[in-house]
C-alpha atoms as a PDB file:
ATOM      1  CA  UNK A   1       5.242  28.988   3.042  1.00  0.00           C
ATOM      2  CA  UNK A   2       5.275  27.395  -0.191  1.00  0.00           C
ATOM      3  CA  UNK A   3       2.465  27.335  -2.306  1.00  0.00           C
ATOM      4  CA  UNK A   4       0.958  24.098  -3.007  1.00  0.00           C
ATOM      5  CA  UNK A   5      -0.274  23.190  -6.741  1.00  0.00           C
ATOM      6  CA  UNK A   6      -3.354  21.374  -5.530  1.00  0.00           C
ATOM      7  CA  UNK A   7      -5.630  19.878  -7.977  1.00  0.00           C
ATOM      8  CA  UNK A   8      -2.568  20.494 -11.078  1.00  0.00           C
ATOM      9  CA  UNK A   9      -2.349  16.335 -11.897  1.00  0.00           C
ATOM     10  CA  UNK A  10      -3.056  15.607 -15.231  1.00  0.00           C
ATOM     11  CA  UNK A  11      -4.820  13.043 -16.614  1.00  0.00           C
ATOM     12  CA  UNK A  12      -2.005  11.396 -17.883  1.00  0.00           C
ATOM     13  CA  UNK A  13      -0.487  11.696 -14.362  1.00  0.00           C
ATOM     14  CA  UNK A  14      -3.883   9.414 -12.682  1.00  0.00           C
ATOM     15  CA  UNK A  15      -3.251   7.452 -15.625  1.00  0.00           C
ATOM     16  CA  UNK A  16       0.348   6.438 -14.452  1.00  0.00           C
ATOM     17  CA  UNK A  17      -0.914   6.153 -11.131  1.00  0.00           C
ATOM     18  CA  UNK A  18      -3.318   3.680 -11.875  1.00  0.00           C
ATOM     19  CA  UNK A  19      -1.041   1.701 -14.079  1.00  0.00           C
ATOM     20  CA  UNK A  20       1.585   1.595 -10.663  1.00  0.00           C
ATOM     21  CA  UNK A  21      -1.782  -0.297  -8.859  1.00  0.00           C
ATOM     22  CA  UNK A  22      -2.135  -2.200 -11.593  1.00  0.00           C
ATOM     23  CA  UNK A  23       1.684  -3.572 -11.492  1.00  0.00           C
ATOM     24  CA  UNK A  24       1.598  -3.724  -7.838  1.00  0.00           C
ATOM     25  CA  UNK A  25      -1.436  -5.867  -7.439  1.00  0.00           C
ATOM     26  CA  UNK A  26      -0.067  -7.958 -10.551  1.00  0.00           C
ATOM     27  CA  UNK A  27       3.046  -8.551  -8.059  1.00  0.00           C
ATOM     28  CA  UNK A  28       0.627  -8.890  -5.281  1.00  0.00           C
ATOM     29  CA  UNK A  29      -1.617 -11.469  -6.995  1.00  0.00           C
ATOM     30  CA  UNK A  30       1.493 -13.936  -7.865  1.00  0.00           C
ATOM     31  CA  UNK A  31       2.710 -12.936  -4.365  1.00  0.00           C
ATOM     32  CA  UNK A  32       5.911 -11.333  -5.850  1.00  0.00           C
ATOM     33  CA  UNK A  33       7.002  -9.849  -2.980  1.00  0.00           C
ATOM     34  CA  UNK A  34      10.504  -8.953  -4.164  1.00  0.00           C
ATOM     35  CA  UNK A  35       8.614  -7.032  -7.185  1.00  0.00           C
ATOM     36  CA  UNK A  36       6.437  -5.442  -4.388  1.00  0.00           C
ATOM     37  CA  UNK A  37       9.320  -4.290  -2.634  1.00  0.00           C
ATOM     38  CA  UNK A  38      11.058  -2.848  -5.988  1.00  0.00           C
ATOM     39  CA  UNK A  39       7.511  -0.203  -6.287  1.00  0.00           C
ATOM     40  CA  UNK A  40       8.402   1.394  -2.720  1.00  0.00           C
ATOM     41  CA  UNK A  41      10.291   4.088  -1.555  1.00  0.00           C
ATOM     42  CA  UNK A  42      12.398   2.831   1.572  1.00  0.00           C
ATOM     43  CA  UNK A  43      12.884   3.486   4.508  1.00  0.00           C
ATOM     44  CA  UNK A  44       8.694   2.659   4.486  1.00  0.00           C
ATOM     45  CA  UNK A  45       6.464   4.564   6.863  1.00  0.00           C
ATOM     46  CA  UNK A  46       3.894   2.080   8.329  1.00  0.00           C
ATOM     47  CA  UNK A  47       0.494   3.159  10.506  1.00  0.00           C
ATOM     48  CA  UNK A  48      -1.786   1.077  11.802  1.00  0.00           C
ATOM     49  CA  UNK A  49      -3.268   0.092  15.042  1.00  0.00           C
ATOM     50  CA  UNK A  50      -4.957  -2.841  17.142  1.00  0.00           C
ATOM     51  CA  UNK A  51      -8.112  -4.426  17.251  1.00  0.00           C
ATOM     52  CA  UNK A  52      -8.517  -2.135  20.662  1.00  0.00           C
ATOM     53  CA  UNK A  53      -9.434   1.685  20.065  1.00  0.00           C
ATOM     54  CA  UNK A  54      -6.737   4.158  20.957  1.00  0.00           C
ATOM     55  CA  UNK A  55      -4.180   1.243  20.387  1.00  0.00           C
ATOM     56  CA  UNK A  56      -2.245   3.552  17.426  1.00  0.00           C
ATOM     57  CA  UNK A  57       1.136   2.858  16.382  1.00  0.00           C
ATOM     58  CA  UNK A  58       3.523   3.791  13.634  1.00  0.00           C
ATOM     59  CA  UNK A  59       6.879   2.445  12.632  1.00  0.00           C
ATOM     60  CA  UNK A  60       9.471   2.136   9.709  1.00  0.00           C
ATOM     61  CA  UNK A  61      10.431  -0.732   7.784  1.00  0.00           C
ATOM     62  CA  UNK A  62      13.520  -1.443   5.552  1.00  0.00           C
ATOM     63  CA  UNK A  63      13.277  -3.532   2.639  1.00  0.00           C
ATOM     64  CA  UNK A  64      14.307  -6.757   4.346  1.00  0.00           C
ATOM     65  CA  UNK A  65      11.759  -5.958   6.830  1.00  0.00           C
ATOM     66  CA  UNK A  66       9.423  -5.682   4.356  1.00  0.00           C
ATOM     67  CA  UNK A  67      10.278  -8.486   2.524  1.00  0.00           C
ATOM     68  CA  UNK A  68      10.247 -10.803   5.382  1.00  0.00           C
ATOM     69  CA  UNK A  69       6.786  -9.397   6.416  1.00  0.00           C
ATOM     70  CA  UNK A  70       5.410  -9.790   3.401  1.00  0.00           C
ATOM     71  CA  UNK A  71       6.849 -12.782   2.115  1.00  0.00           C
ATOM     72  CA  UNK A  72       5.106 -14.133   6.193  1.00  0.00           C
ATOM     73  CA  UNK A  73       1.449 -12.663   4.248  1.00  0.00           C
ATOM     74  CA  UNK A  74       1.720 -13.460   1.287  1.00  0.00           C
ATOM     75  CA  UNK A  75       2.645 -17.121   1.897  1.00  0.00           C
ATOM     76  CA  UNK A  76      -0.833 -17.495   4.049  1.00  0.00           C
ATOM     77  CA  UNK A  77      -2.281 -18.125   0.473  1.00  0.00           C
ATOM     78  CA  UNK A  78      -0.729 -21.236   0.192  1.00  0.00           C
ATOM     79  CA  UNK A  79      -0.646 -21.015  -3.444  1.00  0.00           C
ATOM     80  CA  UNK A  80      -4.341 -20.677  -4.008  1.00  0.00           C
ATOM     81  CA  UNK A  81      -4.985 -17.966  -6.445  1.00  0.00           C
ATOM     82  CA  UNK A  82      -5.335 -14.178  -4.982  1.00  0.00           C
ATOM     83  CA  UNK A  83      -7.380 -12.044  -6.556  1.00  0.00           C
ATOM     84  CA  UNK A  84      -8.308  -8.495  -6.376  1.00  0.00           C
ATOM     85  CA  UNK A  85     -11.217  -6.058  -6.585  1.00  0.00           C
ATOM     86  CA  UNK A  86      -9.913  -2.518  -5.701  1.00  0.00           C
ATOM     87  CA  UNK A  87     -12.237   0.925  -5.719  1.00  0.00           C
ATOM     88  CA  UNK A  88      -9.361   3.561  -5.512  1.00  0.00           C
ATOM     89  CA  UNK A  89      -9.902   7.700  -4.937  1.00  0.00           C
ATOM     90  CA  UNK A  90      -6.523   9.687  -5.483  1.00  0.00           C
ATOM     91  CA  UNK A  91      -6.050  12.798  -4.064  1.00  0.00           C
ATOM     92  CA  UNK A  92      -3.320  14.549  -5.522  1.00  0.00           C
ATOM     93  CA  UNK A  93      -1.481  16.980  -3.318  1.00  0.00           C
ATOM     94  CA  UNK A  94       0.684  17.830  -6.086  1.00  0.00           C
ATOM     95  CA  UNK A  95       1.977  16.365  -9.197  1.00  0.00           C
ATOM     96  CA  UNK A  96       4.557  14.034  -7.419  1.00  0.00           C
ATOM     97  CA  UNK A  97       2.822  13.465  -4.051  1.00  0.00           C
ATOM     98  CA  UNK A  98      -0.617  11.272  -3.782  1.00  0.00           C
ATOM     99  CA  UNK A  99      -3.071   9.933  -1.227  1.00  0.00           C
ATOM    100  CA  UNK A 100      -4.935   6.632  -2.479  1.00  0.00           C
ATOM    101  CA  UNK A 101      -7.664   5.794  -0.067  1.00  0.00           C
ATOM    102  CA  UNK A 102      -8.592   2.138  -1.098  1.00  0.00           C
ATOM    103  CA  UNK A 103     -11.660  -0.662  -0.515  1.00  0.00           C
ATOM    104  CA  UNK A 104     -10.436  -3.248  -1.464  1.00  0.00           C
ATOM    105  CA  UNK A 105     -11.825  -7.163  -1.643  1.00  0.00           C
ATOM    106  CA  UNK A 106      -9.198  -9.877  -1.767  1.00  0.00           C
ATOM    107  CA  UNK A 107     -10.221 -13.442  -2.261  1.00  0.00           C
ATOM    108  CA  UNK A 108      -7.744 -16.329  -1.732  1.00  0.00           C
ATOM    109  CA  UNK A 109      -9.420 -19.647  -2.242  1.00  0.00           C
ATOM    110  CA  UNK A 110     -12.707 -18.678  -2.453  1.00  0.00           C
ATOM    111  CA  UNK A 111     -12.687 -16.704   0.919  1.00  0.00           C
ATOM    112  CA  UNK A 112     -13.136 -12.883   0.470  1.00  0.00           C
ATOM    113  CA  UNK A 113     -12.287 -10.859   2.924  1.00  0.00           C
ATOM    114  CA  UNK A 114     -12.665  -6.591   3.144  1.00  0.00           C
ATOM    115  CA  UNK A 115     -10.326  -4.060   3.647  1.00  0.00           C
ATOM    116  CA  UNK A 116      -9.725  -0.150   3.248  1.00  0.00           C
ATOM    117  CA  UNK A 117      -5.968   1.180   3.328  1.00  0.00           C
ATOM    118  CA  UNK A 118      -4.625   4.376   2.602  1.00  0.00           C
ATOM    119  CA  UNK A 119      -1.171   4.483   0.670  1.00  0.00           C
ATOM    120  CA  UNK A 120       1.146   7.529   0.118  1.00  0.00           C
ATOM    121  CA  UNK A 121       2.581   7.570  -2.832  1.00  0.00           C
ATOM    122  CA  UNK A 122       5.701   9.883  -3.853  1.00  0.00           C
ATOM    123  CA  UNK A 123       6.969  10.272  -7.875  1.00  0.00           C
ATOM    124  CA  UNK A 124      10.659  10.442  -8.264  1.00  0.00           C
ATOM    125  CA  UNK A 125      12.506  10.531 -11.899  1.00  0.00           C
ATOM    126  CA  UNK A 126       9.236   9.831 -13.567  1.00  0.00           C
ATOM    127  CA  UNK A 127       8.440   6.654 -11.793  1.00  0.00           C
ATOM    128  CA  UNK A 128       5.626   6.275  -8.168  1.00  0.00           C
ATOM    129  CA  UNK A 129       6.818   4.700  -5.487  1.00  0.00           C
ATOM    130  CA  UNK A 130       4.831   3.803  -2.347  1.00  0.00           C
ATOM    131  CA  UNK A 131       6.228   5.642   0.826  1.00  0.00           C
ATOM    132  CA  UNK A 132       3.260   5.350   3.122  1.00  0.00           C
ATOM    133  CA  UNK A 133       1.395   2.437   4.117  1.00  0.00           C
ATOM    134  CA  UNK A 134      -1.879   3.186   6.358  1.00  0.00           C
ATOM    135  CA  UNK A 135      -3.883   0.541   7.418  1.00  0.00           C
ATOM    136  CA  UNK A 136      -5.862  -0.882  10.476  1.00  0.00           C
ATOM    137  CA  UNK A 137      -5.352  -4.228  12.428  1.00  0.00           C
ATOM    138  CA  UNK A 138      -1.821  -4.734  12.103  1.00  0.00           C
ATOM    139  CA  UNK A 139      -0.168  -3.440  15.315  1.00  0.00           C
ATOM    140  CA  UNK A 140      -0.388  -6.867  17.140  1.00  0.00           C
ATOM    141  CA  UNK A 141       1.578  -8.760  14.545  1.00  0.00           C
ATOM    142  CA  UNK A 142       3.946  -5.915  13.889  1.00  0.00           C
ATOM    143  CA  UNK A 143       5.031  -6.333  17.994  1.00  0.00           C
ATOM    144  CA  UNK A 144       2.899  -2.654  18.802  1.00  0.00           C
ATOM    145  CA  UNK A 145      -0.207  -4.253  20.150  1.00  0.00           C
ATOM    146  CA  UNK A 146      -1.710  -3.254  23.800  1.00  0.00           C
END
């Protein structure tokens, strides 16, 4: 088994890492959702479940997918600003791998609404890339709803 090089990020590499959310929620703000789509790492692993316990499911998405999805969110703004107030803890399994758990407010309009997500994150040539995509509530829209 190989052995893992837990707790070896830098600070320079959370630095980068918290420039990437920075970018992304930049994108997510002007509800850029081709620019979203250029920060992941496809095919993109997606977990969530339904408003009823035990109602898990997990899927993949390609970029059009993603883009379709998204661009389907993103356009429930209706142009009204988006903001975002993000509290972040990275856990670095190693130097190129990452677990972000996030709570997260996003207002749109004056309407605020809560959420925690995980993300995955995986570093190739330098750059992050979002790979993983955890978050409850989705499963319904997403056609895996009970």
């Amino acid at each position: 088994m190989p052995e893992t090089t837990t707790g070896s990020a830098t600070e320079q590499d959370h630095r980068d890492l918290e420039a990437w959310f920075a970018r992304y929620d930049t994108y997510a703000a002007k509800a850029d959702v081709e620019a979203m789509a250029s920060t992941a790492l496809f095919p993109l692993n997606l977990v969530t479940d339904d408003s009823d316990p035990g109602s898990g499911w997990a899927g993949q998405w390609s970029r059009e997918e993603y883009v379709r999805t998204m661009s389907g969110v993103m356009g429930e703004s209706g142009g009204e600003e988006v903001t975002f107030e993000s509290q972040r803890a990275p856990h670095f399994l190693t130097r190129s791998l990452a677990v972000v758990f996030t709570d997260s407010t996003m207002t749109v309009g004056g309407h605020s609404r809560r959420m925690r997500y995980s993300d995955i994150l995986v570093k190739q040539d330098g750059e992050w890339y979002f790979q993983t995509m955890i978050q409850g509530g989705w499963a319904g829209m997403l056609g895996g709803g009970a």
